[in-house]
N, C-alpha and C. Protein backbone atom coordinates (compact mmCIF):
# COMPACT_ATOMS: atom_id res chain seq x y z
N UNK A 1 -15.92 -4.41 27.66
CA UNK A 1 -15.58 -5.73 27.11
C UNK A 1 -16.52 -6.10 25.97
N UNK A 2 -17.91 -6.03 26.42
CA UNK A 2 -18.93 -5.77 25.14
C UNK A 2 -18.55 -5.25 24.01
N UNK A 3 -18.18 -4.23 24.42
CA UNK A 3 -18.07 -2.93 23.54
C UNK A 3 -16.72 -3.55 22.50
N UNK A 4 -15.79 -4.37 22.48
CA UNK A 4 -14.44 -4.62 21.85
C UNK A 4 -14.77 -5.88 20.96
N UNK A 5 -15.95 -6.35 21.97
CA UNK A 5 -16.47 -7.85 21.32
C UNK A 5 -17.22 -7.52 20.09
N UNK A 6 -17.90 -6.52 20.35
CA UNK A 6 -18.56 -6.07 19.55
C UNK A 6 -17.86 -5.56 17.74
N UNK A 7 -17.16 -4.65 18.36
CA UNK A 7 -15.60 -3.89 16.90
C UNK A 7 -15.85 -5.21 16.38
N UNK A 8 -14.88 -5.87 17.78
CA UNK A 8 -13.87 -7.03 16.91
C UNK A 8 -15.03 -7.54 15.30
N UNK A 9 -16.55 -8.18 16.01
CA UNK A 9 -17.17 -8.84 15.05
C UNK A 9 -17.39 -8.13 13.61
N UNK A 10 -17.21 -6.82 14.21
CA UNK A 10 -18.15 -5.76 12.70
C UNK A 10 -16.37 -5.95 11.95
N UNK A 11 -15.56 -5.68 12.60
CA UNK A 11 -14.11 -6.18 11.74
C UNK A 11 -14.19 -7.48 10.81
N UNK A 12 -14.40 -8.09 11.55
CA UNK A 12 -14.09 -9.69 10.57
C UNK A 12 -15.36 -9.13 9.69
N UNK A 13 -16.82 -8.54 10.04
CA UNK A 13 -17.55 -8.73 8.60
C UNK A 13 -16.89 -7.91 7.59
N UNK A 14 -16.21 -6.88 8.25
CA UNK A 14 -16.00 -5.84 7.24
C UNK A 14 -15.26 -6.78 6.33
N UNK A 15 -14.09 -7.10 6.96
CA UNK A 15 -12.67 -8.12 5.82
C UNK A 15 -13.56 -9.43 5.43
N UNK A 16 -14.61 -10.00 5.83
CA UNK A 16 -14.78 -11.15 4.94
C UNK A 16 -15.17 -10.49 3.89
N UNK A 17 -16.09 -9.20 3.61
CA UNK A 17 -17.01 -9.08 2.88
C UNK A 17 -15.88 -7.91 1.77
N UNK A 18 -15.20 -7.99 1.99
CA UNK A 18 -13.88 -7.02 1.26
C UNK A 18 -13.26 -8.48 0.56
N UNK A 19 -13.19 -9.57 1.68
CA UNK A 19 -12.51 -11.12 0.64
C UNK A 19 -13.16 -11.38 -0.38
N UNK A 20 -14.20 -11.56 0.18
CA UNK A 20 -15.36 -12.14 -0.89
C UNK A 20 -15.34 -11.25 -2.20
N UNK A 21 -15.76 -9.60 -2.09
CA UNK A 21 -15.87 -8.71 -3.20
C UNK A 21 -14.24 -8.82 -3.64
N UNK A 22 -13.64 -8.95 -2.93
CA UNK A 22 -12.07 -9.23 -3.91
C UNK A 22 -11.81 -10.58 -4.73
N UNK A 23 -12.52 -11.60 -4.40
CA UNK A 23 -12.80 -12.58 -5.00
C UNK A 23 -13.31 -12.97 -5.79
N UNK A 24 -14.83 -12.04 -6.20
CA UNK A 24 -15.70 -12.20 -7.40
C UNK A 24 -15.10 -11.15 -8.20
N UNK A 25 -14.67 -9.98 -7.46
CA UNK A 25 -13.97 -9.45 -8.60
C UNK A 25 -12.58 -9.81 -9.57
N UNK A 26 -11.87 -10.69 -8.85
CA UNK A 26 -10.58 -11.39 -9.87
C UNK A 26 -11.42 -12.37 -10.15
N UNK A 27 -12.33 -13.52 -10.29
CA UNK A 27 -12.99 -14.18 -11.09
C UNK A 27 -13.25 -13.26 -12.38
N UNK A 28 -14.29 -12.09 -12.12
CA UNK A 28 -14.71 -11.26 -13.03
C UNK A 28 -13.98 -10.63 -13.90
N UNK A 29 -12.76 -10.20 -13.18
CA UNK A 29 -11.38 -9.54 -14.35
C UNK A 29 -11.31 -10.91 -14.95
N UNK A 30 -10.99 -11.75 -14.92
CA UNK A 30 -10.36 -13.23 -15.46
C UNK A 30 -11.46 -13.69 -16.53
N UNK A 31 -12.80 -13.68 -16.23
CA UNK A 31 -14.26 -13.84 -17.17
C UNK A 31 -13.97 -13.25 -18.25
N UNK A 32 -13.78 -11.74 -18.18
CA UNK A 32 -14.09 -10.92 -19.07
C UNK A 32 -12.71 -10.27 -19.72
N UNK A 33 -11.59 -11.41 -19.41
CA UNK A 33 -10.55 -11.28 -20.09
C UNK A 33 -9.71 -9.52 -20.28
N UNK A 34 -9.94 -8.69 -19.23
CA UNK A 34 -9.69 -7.46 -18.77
C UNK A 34 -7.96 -7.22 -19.02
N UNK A 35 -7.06 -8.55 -18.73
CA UNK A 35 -5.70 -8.33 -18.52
C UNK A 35 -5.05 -8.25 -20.29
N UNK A 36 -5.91 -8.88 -21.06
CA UNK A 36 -5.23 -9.39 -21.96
C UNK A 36 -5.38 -7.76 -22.93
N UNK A 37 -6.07 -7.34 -22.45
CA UNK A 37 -6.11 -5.68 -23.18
C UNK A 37 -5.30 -4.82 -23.01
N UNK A 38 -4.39 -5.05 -21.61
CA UNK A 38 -3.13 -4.27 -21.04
C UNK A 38 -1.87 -4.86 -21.76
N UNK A 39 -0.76 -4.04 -21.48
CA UNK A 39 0.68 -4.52 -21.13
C UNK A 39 0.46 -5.87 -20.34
N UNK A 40 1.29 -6.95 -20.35
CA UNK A 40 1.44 -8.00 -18.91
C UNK A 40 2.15 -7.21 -17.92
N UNK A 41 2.84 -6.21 -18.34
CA UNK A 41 3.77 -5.20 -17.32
C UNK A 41 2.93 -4.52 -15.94
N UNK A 42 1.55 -4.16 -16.58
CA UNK A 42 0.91 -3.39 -15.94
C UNK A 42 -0.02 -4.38 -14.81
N UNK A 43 -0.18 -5.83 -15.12
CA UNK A 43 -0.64 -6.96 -14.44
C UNK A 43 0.40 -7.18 -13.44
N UNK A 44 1.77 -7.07 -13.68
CA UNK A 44 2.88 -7.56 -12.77
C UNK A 44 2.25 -6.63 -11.48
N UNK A 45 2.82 -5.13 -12.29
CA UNK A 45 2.45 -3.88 -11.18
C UNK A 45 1.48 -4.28 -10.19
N UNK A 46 0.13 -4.37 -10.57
CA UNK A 46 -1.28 -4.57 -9.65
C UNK A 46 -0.79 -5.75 -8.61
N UNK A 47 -0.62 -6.76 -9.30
CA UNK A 47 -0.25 -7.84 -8.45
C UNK A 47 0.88 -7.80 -7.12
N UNK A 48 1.74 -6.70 -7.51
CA UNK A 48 3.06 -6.56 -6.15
C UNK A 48 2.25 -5.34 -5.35
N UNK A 49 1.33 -4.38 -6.17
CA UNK A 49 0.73 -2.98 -5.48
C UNK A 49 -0.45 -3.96 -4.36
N UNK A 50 -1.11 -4.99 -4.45
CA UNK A 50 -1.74 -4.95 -3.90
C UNK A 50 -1.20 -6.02 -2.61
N UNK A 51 -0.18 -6.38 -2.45
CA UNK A 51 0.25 -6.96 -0.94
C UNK A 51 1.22 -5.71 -0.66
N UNK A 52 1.40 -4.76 -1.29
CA UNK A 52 2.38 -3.87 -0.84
C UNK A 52 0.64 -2.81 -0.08
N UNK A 53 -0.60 -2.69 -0.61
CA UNK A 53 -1.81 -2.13 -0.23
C UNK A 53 -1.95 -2.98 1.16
N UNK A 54 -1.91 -4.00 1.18
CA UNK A 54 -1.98 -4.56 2.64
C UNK A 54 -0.95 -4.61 3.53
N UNK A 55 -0.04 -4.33 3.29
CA UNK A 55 0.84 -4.48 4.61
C UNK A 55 0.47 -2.60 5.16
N UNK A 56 0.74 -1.80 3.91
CA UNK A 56 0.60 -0.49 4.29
C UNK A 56 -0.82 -0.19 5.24
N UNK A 57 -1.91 -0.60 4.46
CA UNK A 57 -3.13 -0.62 4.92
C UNK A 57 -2.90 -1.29 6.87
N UNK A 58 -2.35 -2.51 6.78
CA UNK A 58 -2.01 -2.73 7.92
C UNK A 58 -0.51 -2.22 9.51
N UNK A 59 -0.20 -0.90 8.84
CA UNK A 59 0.34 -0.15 9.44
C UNK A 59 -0.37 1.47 9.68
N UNK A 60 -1.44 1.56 8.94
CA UNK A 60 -2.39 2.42 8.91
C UNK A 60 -3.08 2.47 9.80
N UNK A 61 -4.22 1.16 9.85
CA UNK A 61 -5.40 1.23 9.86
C UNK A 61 -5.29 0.13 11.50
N UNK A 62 -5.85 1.10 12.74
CA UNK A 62 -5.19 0.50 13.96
C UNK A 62 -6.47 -1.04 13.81
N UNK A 63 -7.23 -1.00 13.86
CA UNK A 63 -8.39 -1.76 13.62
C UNK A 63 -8.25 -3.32 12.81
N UNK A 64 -7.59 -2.73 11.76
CA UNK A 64 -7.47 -3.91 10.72
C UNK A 64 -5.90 -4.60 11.15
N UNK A 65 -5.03 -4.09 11.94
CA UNK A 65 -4.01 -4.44 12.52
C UNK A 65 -4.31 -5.51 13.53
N UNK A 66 -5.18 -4.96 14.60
CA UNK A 66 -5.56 -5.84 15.70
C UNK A 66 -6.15 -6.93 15.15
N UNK A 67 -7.19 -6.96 14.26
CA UNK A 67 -7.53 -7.91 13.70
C UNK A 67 -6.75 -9.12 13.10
N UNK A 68 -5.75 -9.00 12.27
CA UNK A 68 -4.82 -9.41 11.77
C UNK A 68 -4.00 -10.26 12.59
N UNK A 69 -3.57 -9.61 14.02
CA UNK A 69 -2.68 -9.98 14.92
C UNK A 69 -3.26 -11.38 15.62
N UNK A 70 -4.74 -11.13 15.85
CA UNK A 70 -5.57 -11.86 16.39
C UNK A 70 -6.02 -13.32 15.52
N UNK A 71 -5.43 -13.66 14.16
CA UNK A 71 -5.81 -14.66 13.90
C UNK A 71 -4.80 -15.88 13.82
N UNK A 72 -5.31 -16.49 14.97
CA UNK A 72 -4.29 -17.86 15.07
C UNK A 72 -3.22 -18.30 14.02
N UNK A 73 -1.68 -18.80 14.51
CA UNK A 73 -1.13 -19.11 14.06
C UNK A 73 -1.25 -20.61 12.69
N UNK A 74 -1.78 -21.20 13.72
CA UNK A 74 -2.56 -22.23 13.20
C UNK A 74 -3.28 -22.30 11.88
N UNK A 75 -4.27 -20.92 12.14
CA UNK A 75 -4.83 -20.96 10.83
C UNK A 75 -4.66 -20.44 10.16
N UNK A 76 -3.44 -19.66 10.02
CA UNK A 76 -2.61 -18.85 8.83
C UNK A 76 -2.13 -20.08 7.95
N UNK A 77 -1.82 -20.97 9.08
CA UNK A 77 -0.74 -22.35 8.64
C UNK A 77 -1.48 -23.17 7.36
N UNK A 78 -2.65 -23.51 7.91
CA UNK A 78 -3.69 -23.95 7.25
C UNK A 78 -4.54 -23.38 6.01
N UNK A 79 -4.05 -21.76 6.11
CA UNK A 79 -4.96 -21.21 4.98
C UNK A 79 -3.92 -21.58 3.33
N UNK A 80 -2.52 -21.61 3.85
CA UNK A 80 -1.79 -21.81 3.11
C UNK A 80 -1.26 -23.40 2.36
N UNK A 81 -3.08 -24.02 2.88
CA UNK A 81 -3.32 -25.65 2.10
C UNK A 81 -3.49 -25.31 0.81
N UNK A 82 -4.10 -23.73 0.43
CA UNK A 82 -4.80 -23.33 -0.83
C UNK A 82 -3.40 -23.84 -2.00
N UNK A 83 -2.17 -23.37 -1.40
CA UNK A 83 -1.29 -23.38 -2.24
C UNK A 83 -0.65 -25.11 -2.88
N UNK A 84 -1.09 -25.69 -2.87
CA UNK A 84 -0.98 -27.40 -3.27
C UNK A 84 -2.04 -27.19 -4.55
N UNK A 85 -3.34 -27.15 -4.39
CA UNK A 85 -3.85 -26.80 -5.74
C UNK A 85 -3.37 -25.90 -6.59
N UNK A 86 -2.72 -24.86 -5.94
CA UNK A 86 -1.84 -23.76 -6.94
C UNK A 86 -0.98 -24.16 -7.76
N UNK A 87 -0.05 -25.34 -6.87
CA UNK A 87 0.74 -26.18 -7.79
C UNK A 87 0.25 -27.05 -8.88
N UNK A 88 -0.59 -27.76 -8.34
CA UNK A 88 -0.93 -28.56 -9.09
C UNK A 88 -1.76 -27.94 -10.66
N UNK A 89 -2.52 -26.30 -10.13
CA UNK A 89 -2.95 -25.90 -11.68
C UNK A 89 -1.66 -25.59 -12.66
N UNK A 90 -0.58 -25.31 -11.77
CA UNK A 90 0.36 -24.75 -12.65
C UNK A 90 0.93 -25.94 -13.60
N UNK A 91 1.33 -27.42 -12.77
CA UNK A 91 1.82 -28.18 -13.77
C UNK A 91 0.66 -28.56 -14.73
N UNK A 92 -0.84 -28.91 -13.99
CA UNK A 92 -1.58 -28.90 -15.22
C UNK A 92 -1.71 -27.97 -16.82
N UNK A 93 -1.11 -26.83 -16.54
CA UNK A 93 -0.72 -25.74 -17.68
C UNK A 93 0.25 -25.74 -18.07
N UNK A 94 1.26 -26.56 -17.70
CA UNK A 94 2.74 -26.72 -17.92
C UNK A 94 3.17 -26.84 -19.87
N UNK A 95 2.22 -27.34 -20.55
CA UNK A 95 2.49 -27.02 -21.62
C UNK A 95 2.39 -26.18 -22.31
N UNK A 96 1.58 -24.94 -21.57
CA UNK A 96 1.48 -23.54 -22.18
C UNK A 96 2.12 -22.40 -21.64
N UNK A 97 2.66 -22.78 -20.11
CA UNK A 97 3.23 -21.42 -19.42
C UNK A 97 4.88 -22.15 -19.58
N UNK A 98 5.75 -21.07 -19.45
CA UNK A 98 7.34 -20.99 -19.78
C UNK A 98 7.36 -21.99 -18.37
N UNK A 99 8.39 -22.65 -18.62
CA UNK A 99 9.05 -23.96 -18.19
C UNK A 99 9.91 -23.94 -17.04
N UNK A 100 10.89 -22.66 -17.09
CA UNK A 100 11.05 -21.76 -15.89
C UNK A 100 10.12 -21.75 -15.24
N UNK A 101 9.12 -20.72 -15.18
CA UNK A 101 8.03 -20.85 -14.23
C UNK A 101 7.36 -21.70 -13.56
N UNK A 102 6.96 -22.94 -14.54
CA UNK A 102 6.47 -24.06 -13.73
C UNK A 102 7.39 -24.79 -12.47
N UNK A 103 8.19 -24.84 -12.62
CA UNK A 103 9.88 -25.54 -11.74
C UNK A 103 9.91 -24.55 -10.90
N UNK A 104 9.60 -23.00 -10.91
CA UNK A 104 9.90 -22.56 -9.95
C UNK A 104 9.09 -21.95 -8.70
N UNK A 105 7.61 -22.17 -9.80
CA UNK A 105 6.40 -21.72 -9.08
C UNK A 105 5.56 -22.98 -8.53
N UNK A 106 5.37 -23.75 -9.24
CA UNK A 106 4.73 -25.25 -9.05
C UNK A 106 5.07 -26.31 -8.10
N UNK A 107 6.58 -26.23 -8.40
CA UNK A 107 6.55 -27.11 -6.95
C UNK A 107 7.03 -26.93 -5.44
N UNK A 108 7.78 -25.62 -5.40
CA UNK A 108 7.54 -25.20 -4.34
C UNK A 108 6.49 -24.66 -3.69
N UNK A 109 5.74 -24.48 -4.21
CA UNK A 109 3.92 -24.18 -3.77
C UNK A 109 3.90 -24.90 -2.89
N UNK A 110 3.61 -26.72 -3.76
CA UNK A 110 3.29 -27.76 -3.28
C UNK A 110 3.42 -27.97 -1.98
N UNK A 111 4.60 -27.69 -2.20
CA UNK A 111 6.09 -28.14 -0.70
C UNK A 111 5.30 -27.15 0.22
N UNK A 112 5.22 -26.06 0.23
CA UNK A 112 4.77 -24.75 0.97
C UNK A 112 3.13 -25.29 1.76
N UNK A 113 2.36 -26.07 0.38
CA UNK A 113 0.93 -26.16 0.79
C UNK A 113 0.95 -27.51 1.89
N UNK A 114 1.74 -28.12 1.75
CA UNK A 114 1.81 -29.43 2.88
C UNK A 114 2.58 -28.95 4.14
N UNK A 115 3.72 -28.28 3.84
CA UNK A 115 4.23 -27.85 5.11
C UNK A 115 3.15 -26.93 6.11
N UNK A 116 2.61 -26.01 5.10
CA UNK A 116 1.59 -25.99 6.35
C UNK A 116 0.44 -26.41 7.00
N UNK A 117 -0.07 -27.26 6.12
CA UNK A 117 -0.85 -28.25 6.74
C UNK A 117 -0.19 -29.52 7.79
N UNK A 118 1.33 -29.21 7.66
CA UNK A 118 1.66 -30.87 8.76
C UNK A 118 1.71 -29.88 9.64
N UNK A 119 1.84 -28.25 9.67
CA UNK A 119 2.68 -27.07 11.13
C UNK A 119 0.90 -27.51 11.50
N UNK A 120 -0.14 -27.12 10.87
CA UNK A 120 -1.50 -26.99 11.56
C UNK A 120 -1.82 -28.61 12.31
N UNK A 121 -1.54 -29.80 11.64
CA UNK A 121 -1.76 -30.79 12.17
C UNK A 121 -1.03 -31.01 13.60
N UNK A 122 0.17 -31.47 12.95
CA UNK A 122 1.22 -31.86 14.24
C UNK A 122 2.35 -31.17 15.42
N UNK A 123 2.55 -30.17 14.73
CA UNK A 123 3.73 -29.10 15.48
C UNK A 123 3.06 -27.62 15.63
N UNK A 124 2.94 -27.23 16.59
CA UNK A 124 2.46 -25.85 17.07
C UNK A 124 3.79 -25.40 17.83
N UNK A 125 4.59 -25.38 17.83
CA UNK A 125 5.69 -24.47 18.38
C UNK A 125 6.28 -23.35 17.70
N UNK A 126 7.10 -22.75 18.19
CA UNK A 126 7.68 -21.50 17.43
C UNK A 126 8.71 -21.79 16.32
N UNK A 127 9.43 -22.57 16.81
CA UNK A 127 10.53 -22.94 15.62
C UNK A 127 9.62 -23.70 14.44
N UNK A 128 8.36 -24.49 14.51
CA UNK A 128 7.89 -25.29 13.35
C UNK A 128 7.16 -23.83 12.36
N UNK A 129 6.85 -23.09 12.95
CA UNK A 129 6.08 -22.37 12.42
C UNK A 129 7.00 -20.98 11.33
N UNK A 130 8.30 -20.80 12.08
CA UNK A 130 9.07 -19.89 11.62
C UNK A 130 9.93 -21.00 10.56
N UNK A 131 10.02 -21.88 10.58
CA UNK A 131 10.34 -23.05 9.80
C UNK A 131 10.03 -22.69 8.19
N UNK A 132 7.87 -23.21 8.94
CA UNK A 132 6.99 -23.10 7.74
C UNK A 132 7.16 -21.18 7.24
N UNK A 133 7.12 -20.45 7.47
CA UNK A 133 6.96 -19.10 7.10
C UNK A 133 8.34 -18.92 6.57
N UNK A 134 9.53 -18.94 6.70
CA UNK A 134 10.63 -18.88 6.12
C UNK A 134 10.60 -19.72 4.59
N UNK A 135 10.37 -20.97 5.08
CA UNK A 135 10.35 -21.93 3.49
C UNK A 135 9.19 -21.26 2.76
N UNK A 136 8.47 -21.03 3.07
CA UNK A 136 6.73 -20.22 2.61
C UNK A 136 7.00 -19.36 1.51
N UNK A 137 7.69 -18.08 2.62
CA UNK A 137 8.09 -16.91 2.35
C UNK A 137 9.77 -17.22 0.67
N UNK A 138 10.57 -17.58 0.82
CA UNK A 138 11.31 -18.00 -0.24
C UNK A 138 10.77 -18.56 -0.77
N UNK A 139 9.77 -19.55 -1.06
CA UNK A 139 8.94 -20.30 -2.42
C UNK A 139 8.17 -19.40 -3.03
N UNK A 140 7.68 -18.30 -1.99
CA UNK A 140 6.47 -17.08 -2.59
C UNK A 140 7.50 -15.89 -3.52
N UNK A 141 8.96 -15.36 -2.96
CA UNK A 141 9.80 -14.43 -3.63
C UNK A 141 10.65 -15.26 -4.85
N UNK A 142 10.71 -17.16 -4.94
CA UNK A 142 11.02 -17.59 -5.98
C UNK A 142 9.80 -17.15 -7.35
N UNK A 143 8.22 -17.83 -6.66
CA UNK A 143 7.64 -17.48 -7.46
C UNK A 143 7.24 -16.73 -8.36
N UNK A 144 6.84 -15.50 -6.99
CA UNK A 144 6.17 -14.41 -7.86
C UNK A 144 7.09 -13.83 -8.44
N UNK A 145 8.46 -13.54 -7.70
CA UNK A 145 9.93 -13.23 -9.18
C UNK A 145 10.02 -13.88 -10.27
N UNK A 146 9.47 -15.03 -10.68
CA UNK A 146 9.67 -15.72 -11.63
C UNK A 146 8.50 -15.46 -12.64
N UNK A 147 7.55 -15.06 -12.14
CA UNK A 147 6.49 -14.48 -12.90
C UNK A 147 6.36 -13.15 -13.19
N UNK A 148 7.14 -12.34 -12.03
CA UNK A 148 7.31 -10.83 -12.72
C UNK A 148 8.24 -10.83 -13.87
N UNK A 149 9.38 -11.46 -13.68
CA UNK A 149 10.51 -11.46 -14.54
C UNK A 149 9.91 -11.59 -16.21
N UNK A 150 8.85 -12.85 -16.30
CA UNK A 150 8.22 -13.25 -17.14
C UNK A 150 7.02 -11.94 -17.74
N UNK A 151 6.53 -11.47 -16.74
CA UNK A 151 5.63 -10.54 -17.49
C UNK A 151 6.22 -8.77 -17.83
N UNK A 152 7.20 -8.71 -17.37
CA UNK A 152 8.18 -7.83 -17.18
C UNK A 152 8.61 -7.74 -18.64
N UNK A 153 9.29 -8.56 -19.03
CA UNK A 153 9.48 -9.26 -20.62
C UNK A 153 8.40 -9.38 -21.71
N UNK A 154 7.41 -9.49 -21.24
CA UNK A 154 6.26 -9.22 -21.79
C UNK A 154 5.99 -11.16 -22.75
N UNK A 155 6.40 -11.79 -22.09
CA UNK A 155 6.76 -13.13 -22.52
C UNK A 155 5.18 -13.84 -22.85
N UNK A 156 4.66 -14.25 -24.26
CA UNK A 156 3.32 -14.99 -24.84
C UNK A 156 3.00 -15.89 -23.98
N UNK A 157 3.69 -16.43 -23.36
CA UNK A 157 3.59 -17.98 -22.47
C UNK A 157 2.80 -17.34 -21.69
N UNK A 158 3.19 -16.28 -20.98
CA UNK A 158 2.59 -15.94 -19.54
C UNK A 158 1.46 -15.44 -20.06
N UNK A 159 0.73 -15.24 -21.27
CA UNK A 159 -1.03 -14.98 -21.29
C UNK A 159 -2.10 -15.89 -20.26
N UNK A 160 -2.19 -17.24 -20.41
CA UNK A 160 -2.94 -17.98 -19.43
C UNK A 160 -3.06 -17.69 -18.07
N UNK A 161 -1.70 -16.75 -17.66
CA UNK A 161 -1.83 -16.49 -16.37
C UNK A 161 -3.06 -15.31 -15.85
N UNK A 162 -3.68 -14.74 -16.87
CA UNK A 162 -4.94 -13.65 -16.99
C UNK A 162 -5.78 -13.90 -16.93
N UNK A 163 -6.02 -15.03 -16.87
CA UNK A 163 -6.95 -15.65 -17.91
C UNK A 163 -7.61 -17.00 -16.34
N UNK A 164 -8.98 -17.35 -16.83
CA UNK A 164 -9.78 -18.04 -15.79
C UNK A 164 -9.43 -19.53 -16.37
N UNK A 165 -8.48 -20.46 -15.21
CA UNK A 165 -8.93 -20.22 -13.77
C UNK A 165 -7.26 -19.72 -13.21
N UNK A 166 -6.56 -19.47 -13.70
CA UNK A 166 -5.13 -19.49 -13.13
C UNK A 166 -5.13 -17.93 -12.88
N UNK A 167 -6.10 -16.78 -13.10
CA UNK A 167 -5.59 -15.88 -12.58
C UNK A 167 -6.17 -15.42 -11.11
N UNK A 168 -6.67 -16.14 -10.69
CA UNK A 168 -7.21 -16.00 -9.20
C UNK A 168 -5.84 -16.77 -8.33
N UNK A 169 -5.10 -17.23 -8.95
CA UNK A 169 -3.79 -17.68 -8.07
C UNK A 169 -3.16 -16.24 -7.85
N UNK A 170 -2.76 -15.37 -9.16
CA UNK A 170 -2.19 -14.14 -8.58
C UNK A 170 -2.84 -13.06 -8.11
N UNK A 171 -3.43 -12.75 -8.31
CA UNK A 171 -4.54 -11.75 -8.30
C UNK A 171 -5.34 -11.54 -6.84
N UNK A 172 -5.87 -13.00 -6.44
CA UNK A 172 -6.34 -13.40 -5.26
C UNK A 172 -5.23 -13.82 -4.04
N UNK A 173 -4.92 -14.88 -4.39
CA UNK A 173 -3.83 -15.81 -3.66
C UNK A 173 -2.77 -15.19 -2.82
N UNK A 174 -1.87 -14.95 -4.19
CA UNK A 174 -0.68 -14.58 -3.88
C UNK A 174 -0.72 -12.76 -3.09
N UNK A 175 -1.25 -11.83 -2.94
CA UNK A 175 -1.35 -11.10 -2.18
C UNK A 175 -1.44 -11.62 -0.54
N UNK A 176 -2.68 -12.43 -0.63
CA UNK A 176 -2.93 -12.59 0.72
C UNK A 176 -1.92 -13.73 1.31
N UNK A 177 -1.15 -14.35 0.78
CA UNK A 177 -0.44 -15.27 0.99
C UNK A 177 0.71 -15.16 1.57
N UNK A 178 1.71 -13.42 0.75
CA UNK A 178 2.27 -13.16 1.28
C UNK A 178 2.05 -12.16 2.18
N UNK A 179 0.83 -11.41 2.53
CA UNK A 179 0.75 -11.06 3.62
C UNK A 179 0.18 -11.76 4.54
N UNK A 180 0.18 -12.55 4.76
CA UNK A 180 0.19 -13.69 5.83
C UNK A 180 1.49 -13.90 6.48
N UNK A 181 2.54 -14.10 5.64
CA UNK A 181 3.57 -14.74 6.31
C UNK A 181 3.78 -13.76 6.14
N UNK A 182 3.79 -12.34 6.30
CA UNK A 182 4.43 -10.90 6.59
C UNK A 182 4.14 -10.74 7.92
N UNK A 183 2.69 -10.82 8.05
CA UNK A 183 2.42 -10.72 9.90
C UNK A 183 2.50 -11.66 10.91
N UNK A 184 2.79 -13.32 10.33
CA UNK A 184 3.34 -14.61 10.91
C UNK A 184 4.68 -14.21 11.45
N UNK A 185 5.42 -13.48 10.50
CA UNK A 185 7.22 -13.90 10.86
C UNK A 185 7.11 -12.16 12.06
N UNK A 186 6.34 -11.36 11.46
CA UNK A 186 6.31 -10.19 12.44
C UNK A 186 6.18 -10.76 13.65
N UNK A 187 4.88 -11.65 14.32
CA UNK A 187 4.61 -11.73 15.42
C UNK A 187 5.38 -12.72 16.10
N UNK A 188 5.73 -13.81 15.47
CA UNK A 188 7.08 -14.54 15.97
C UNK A 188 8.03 -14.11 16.35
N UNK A 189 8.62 -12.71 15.87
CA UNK A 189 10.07 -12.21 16.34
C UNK A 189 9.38 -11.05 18.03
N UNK A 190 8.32 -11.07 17.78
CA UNK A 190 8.32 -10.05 18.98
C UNK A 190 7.97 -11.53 20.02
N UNK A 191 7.50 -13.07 19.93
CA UNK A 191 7.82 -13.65 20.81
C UNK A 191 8.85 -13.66 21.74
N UNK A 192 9.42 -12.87 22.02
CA UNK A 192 10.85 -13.16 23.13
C UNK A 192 10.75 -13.92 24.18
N UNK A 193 9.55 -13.92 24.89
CA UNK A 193 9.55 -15.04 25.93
C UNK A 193 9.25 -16.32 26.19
N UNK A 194 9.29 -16.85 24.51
CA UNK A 194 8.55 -18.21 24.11
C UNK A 194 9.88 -18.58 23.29
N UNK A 195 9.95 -19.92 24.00
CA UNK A 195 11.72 -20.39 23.43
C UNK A 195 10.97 -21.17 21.88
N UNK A 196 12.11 -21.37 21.13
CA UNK A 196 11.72 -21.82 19.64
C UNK A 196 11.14 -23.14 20.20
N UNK A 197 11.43 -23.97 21.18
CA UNK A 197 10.96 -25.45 20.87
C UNK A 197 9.16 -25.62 21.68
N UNK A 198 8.94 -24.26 22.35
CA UNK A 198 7.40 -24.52 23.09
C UNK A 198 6.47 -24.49 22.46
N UNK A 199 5.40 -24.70 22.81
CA UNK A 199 4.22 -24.94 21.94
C UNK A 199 4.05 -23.39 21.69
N UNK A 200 3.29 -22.59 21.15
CA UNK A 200 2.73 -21.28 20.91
C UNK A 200 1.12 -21.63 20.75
N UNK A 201 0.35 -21.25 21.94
CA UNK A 201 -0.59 -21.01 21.62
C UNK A 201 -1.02 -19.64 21.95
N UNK A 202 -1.91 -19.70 20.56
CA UNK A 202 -2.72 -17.98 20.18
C UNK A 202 -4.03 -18.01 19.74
């Protein structure tokens, strides 16, 4: 029992300290203006390769799975408050990024970043939560489609998105965001013995 208590802790240091170095490093790409030297094509790529790196990584790696499984519903719900400031940088840029994008990335964020802060406040059941991860999950495939489409095209508007502070929304964010609600809606469907209206605690 020691012995699992033990993994478990050296796990979470391993992934905070992988967040963190993933964190100063998209600050640091964004500082030193790294994207604006590429294609935007080749920015789209990185950005879908690296939640497509975590789900794989998390069918891999038995360790970083358990881990994953193990972090409360609750505070998946809650991590996804980040996304309300996401909105809100985007309309603040609204006069420089394509107009499409803002409408389609900006305010469903919003919507996304409160819904899961009311699932963490007030409703812990299965149906509130598959609720929040469904609406989540379609505001995240409106988005980030709306921004591949855009850098895909290779469209001037979408430069700011490289660029500090708005590129730690894709770069950072949006990976872990949607792999969140990748292993949320996973572990909800293997609920079978928890009816949609009970509480779920995990």
């Amino acid at each position: 029992m020691q012995t699992k208590s033990i993994q478990k802790n050296n796990t979470e240091s391993v992934v905070a300290t992988l967040i963190v170095v993933w964190g100063v490093g998209a600050y640091f790409l964004g500082y030193t203006k790294v994207f604006t030297k590429i294609p935007q094509q080749a920015f789209g790529i990185i950005v879908a390769s690296l939640l497509i790196g975590l789900i794989i990584f998390y069918f891999s790696n038995r360790k970083f799975r358990t881990f994953s499984d193990s972090i409360p519903l609750k505070t998946i719900a809650l991590l996804h408050v980040w996304r309300i400031f996401a909105g809100w940088a985007f309309i603040l840029y609204s006069d420089v990024l394509p107009q499409a994008f803002v409408t389609n990335a900006a305010y469903g964020v919003i919507v996304s970043g409160f819904l899961g802060l009311s699932v963490f406040i007030f409703r812990h059941t299965r149906l509130s939560y598959y609720v929040f991860n469904i609406i989540g999950s379609f505001d995240f495939i409106m988005a980030v489609g709306t921004g591949l489409y855009f850098a895909i095209n290779g469209s001037r508007e979408m430069e700011p998105i490289v660029l500090l502070p708005l590129i730690i929304i894709p770069l950072f964010g949006v990976p872990i965001s949607g792999f969140t609600h990748f292993i949320s809606l996973r572990r909800l469907i293997k609920m079978k013995g928890i009816k949609l209206t009970e509480p779920v605690i995990d």
